[in-house]
Protein backbone atom coordinates (compact mmCIF):
# COMPACT_ATOMS: atom_id res chain seq x y z
CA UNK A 1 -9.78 18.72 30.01
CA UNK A 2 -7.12 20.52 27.60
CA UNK A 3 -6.48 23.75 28.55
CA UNK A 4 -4.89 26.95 26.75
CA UNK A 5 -1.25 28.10 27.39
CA UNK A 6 0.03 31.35 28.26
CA UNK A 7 3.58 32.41 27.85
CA UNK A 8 5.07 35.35 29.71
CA UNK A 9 8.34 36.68 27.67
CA UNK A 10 10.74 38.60 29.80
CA UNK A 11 13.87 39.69 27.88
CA UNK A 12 16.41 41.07 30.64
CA UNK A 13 20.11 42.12 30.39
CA UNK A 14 21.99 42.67 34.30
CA UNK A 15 18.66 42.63 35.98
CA UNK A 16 20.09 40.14 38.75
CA UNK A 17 19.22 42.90 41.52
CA UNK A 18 15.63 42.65 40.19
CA UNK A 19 15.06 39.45 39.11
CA UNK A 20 13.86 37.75 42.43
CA UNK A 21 11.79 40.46 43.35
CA UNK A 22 9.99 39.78 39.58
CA UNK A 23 9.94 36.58 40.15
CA UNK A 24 8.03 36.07 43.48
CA UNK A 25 5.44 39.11 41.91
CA UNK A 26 4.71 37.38 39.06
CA UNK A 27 4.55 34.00 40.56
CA UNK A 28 1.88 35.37 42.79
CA UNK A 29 -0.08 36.74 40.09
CA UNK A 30 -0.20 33.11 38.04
CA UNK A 31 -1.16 31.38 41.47
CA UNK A 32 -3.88 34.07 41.61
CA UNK A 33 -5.21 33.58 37.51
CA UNK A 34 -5.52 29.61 38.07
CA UNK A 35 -8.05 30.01 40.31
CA UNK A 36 -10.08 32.22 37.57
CA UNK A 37 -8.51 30.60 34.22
CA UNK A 38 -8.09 27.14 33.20
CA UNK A 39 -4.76 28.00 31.99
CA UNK A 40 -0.95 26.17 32.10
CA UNK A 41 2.01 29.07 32.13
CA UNK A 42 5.51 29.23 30.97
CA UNK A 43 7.72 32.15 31.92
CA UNK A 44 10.32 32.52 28.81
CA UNK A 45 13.59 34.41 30.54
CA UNK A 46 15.46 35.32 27.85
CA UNK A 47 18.97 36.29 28.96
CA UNK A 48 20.01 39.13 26.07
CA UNK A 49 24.22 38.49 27.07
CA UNK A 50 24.26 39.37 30.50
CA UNK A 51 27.28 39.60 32.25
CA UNK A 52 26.56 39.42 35.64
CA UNK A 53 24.97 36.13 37.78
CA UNK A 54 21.39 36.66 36.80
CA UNK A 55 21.35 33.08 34.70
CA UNK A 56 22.83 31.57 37.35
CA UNK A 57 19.78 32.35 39.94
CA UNK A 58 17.33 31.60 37.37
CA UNK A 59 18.92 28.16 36.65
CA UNK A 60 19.00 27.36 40.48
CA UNK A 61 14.94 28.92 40.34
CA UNK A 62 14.60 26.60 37.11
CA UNK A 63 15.03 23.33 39.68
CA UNK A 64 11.90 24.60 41.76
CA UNK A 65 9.73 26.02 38.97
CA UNK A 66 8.91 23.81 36.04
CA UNK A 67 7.73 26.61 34.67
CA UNK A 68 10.29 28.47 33.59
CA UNK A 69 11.96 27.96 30.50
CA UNK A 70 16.02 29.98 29.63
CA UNK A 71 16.46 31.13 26.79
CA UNK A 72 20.24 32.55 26.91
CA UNK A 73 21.76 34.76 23.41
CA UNK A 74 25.22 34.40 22.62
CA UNK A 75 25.75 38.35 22.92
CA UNK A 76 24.20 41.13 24.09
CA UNK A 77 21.88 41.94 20.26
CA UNK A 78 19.46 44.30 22.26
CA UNK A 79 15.93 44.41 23.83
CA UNK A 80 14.05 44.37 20.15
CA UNK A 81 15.94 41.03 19.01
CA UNK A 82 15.44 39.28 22.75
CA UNK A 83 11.81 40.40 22.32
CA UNK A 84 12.05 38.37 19.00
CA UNK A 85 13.79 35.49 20.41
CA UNK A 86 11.11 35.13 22.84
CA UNK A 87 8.15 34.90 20.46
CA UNK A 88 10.07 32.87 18.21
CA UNK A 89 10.37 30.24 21.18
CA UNK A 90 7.47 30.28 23.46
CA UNK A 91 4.68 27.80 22.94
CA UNK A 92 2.20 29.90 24.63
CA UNK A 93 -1.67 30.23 22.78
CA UNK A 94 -1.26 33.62 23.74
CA UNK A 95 1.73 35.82 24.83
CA UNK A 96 2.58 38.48 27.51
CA UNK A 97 6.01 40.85 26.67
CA UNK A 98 7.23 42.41 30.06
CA UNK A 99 10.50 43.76 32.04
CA UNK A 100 12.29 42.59 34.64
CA UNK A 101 12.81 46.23 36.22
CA UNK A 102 9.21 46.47 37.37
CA UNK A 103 8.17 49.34 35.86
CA UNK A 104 5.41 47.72 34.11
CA UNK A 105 3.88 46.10 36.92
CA UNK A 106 2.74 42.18 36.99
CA UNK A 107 -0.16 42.62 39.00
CA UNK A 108 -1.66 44.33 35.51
CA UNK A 109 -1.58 40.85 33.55
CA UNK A 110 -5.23 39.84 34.84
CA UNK A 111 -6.68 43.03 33.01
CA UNK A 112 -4.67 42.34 29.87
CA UNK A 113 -5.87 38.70 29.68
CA UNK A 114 -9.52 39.41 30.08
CA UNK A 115 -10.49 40.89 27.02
CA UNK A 116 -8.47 38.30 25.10
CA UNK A 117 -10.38 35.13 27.41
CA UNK A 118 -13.68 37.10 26.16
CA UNK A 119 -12.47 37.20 22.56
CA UNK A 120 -12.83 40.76 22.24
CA UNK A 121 -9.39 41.32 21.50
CA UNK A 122 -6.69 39.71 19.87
CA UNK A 123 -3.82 42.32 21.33
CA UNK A 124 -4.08 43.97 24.54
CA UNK A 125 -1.91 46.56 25.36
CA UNK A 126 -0.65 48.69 28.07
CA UNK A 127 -0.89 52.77 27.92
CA UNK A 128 1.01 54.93 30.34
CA UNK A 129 -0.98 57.61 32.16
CA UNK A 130 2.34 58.24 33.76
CA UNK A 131 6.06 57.76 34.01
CA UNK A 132 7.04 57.80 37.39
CA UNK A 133 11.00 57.58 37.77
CA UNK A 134 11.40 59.42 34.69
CA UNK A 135 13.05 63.53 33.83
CA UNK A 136 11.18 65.80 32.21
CA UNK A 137 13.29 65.96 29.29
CA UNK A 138 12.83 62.16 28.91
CA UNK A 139 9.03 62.45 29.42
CA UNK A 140 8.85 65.66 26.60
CA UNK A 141 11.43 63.87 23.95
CA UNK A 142 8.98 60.17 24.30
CA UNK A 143 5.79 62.42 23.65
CA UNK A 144 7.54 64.98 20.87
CA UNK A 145 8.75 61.40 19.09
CA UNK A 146 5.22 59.62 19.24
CA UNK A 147 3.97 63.21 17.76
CA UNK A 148 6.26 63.16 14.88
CA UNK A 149 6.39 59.36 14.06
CA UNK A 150 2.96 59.63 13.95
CA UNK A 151 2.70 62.43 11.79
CA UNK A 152 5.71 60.38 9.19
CA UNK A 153 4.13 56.84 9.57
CA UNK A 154 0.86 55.56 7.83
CA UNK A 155 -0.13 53.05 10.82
CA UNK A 156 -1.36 54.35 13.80
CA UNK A 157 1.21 53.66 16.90
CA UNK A 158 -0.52 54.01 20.10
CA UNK A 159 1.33 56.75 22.24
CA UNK A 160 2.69 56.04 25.41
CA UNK A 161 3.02 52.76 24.96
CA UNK A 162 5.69 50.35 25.58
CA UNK A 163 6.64 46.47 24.70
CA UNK A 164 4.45 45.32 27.44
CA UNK A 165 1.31 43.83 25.68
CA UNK A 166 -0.81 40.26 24.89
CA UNK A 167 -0.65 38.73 22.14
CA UNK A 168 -2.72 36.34 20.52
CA UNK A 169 -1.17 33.17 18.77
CA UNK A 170 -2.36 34.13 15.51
CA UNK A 171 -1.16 37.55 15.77
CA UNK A 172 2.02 36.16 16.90
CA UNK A 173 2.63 33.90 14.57
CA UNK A 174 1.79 36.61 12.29
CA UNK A 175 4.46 38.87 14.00
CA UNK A 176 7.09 35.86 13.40
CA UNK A 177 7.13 36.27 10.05
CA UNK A 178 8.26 39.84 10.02
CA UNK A 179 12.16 39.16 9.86
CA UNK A 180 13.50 42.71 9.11
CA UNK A 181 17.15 43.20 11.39
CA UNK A 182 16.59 46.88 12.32
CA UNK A 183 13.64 46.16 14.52
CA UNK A 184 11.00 48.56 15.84
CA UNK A 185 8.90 46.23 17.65
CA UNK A 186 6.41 48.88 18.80
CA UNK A 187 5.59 49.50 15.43
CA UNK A 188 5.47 46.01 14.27
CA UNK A 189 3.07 45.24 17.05
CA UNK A 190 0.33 48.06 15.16
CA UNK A 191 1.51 46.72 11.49
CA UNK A 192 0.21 43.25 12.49
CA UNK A 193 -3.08 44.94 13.09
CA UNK A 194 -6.25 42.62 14.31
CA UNK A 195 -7.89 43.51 17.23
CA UNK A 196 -6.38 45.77 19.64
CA UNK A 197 -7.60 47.23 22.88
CA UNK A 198 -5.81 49.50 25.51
CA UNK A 199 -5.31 48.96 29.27
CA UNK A 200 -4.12 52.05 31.18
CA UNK A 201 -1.81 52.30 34.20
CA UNK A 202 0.05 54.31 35.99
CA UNK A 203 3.88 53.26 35.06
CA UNK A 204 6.51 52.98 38.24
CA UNK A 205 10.12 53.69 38.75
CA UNK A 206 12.25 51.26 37.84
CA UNK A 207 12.28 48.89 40.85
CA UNK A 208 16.55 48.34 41.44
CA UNK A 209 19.47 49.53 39.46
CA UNK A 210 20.02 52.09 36.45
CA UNK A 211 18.20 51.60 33.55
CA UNK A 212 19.87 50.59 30.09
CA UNK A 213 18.51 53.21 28.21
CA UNK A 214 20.33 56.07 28.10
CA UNK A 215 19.52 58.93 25.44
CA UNK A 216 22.04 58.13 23.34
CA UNK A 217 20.52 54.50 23.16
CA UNK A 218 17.00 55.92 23.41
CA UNK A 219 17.75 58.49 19.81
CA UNK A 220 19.13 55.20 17.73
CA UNK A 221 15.53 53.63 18.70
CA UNK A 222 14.01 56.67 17.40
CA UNK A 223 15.75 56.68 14.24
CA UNK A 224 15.20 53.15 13.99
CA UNK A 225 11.61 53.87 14.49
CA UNK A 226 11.58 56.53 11.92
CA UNK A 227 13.56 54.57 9.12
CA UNK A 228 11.68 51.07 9.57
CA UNK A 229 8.04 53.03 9.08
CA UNK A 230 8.05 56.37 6.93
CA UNK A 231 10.52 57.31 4.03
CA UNK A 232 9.22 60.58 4.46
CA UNK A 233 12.80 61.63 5.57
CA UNK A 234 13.84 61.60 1.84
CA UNK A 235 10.92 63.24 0.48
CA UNK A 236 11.59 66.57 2.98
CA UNK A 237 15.21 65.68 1.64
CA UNK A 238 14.38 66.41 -1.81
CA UNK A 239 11.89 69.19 -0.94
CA UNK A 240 15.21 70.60 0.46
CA UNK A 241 16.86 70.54 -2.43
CA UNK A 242 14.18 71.99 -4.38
CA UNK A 243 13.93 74.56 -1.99
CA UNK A 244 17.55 75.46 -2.98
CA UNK A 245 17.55 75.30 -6.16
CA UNK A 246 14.47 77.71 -6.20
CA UNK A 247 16.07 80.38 -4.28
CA UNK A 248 18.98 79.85 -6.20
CA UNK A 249 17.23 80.53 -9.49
CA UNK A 250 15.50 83.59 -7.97
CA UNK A 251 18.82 85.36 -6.18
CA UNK A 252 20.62 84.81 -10.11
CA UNK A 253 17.83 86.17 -11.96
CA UNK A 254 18.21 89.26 -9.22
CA UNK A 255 21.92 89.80 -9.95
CA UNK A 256 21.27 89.91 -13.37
CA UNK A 257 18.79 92.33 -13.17
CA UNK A 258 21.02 95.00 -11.26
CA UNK A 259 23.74 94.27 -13.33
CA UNK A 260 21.51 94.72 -16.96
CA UNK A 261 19.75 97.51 -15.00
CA UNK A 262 22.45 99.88 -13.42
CA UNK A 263 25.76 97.93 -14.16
CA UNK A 264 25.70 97.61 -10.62
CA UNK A 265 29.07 95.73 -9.64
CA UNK A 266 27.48 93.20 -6.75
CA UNK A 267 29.66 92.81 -3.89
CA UNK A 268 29.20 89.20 -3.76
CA UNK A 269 32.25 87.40 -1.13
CA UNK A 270 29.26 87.39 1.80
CA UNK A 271 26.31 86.15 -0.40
CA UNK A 272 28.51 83.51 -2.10
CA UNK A 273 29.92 82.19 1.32
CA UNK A 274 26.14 82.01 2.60
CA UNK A 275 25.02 80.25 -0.57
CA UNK A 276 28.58 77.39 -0.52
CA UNK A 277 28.05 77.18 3.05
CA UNK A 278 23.95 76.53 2.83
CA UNK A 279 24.42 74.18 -0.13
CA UNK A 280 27.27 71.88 1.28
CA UNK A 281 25.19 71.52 4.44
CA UNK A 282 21.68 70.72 2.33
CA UNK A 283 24.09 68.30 0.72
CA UNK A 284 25.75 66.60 3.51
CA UNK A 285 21.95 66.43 5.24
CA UNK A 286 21.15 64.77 2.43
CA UNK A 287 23.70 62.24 1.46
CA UNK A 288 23.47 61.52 5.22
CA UNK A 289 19.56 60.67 5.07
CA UNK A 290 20.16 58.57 1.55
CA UNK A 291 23.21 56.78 3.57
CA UNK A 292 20.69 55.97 6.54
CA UNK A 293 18.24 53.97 4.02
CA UNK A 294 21.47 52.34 2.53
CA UNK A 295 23.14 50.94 5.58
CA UNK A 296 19.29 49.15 6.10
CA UNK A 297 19.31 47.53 2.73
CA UNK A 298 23.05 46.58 2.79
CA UNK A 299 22.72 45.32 6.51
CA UNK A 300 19.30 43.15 5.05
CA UNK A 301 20.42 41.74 2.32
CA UNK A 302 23.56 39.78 4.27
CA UNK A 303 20.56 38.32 5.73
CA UNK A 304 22.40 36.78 8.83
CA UNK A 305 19.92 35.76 11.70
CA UNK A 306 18.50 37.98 14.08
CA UNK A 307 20.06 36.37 17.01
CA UNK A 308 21.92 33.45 18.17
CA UNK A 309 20.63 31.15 20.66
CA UNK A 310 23.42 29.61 23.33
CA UNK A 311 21.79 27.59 25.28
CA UNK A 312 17.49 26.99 25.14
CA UNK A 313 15.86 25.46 28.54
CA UNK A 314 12.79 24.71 28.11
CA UNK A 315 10.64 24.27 30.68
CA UNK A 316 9.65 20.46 32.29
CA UNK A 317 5.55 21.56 32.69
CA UNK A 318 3.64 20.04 30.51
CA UNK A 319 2.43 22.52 27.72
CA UNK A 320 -1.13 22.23 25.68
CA UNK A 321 -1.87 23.50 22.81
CA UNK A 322 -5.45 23.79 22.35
CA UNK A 323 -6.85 27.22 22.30
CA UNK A 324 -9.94 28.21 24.45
């Protein structure tokens, strides 16, 4: 009997502290599905340029688990082009995105795969009821972004919502083909479109360690996020600028009318200083916007590859490829 395959992508950079503990959860959560699915597994590990020994365990883990396939990047290129790497490589009929740090929990796989083993959804993906682990300011700054990118975007990205997700072959084969190199792979996942259905959970604290995304980190996403999805940015920049000129025009037209009026000499060193100093800054805002949308195009049209692979392990089980 032929059955389906299901490919679990983990991208991970340092997680050695957390890897084991991953492992063995997630290794008891396949042993529980085979008993209720017909399915074969791969785990894809794909090593985004870590620098401590976490390939090394998973190599000596690779021996005992046919399973597992390594997929190790020549350099650190961040979580969005691992994520790629991964569905670019795994041979899965469907696909599961998750962390090594155990926020998004394992155990949770069985209710993403159900509604895609019933065909009533091609994606499945995980919402966040709450973000345990996390400061306030980080928890207000995630919602205020989903707010505004929502408002700026014409697809509809599901709030709270991370990478961890199912996807269906066809949707991520579909997915594949998107090769832009500034990546916002939360909103690729709701441009594919198909099917979609939400799972909720409650999200935990990051299991070991210090997580990799600091605010500085966490604002380039968001600009990323911005940029790859709405050029409403330089519409509000040339609103701006109309704005200016307008008032412009209407503080002239009122100097000439108190001079024509009542020769009234206008004391004008503050005024002018306000008007230099609000124009270079409208200016600089909006050179800085146009130079945002220019570094994209100039960084896609060198068209280099999204990553490089070093070394690609694949795994010794025996994969199928027949859908269910």
């Amino acid at each position: 009997m032929t059955t389906a395959t299901i490919s679990v992508i983990v991208p991970f950079y340092n997680e050695a502290d957390n890897l084991p503990t991953f492992h063995d959860r997630l290794s008891r959560v396949i042993e529980s599905l085979t008993k209720r699915y017909p399915y074969t597994w791969e785990i894809v590990y794909v090593d985004d340029g870590s620098n401590d020994n976490a390939l090394d365990w998973l190599q000596r883990q690779q021996k005992k688990d046919r399973r597992i396939t390594l997929v190790q990047l020549s350099r650190n290129f961040g979580k969005e082009a691992a994520l790629s790497a991964g569905a670019d490589l795994c041979q899965g009929d469907a696909a599961i995105f998750i962390d090594a740090d155990l926020q998004d929990p394992p155990e949770l796989i069985p209710q993403l795969i159900e509604p895609w083993h019933n065909k009533q959804a091609d994606i499945v993906y995980a919402r966040r009821l709450s973000r345990k682990g996390e400061s306030w300011l980080k928890k207000v700054s995630a919602a205020l972004f989903y707010k505004v990118l929502g408002r700026l975007t014409h697809i509809t990205i599901p709030p709270n919502t991370g990478d961890f997700r199912l996807m269906s072959r066809e949707t991520l084969d579909q997915l594949n083909k998107l090769r832009e190199h500034h990546r916002f792979m939360k909103g690729l996942f709701a441009w594919v479109g198909y099917r979609q259905k939400e799972v909720l959970y409650h999200r935990e604290a990051r299991h070991l360690g210090r997580s990799k995304w600091n605010y500085r980190a966490l604002w380039r996403l968001s600009l990323e996020g911005i940029t790859s999805f709405s050029t409403m940015p330089l519409t509000l920049a040339t609103y701006l600028g109309l704005i200016a000129v307008i008032g412009a025009l209407i503080y002239a037209a009122l100097i000439i009318y108190q001079t024509l009026m009542y020769g009234t000499d206008v004391p004008g060193y503050p005024s002018l200083m306000v008007t230099i100093l609000f124009m270079g800054g409208a200016q600089m805002l909006t050179i800085g916007i146009l130079g945002a949308y220019i570094g994209r195009i100039f960084n896609e049209v060198k068209q280099r590859p999204l990553y490089l692979v070093k070394t690609h392990q694949r795994a010794t089980q025996k994969m199928t490829k027949k859908k269910p």
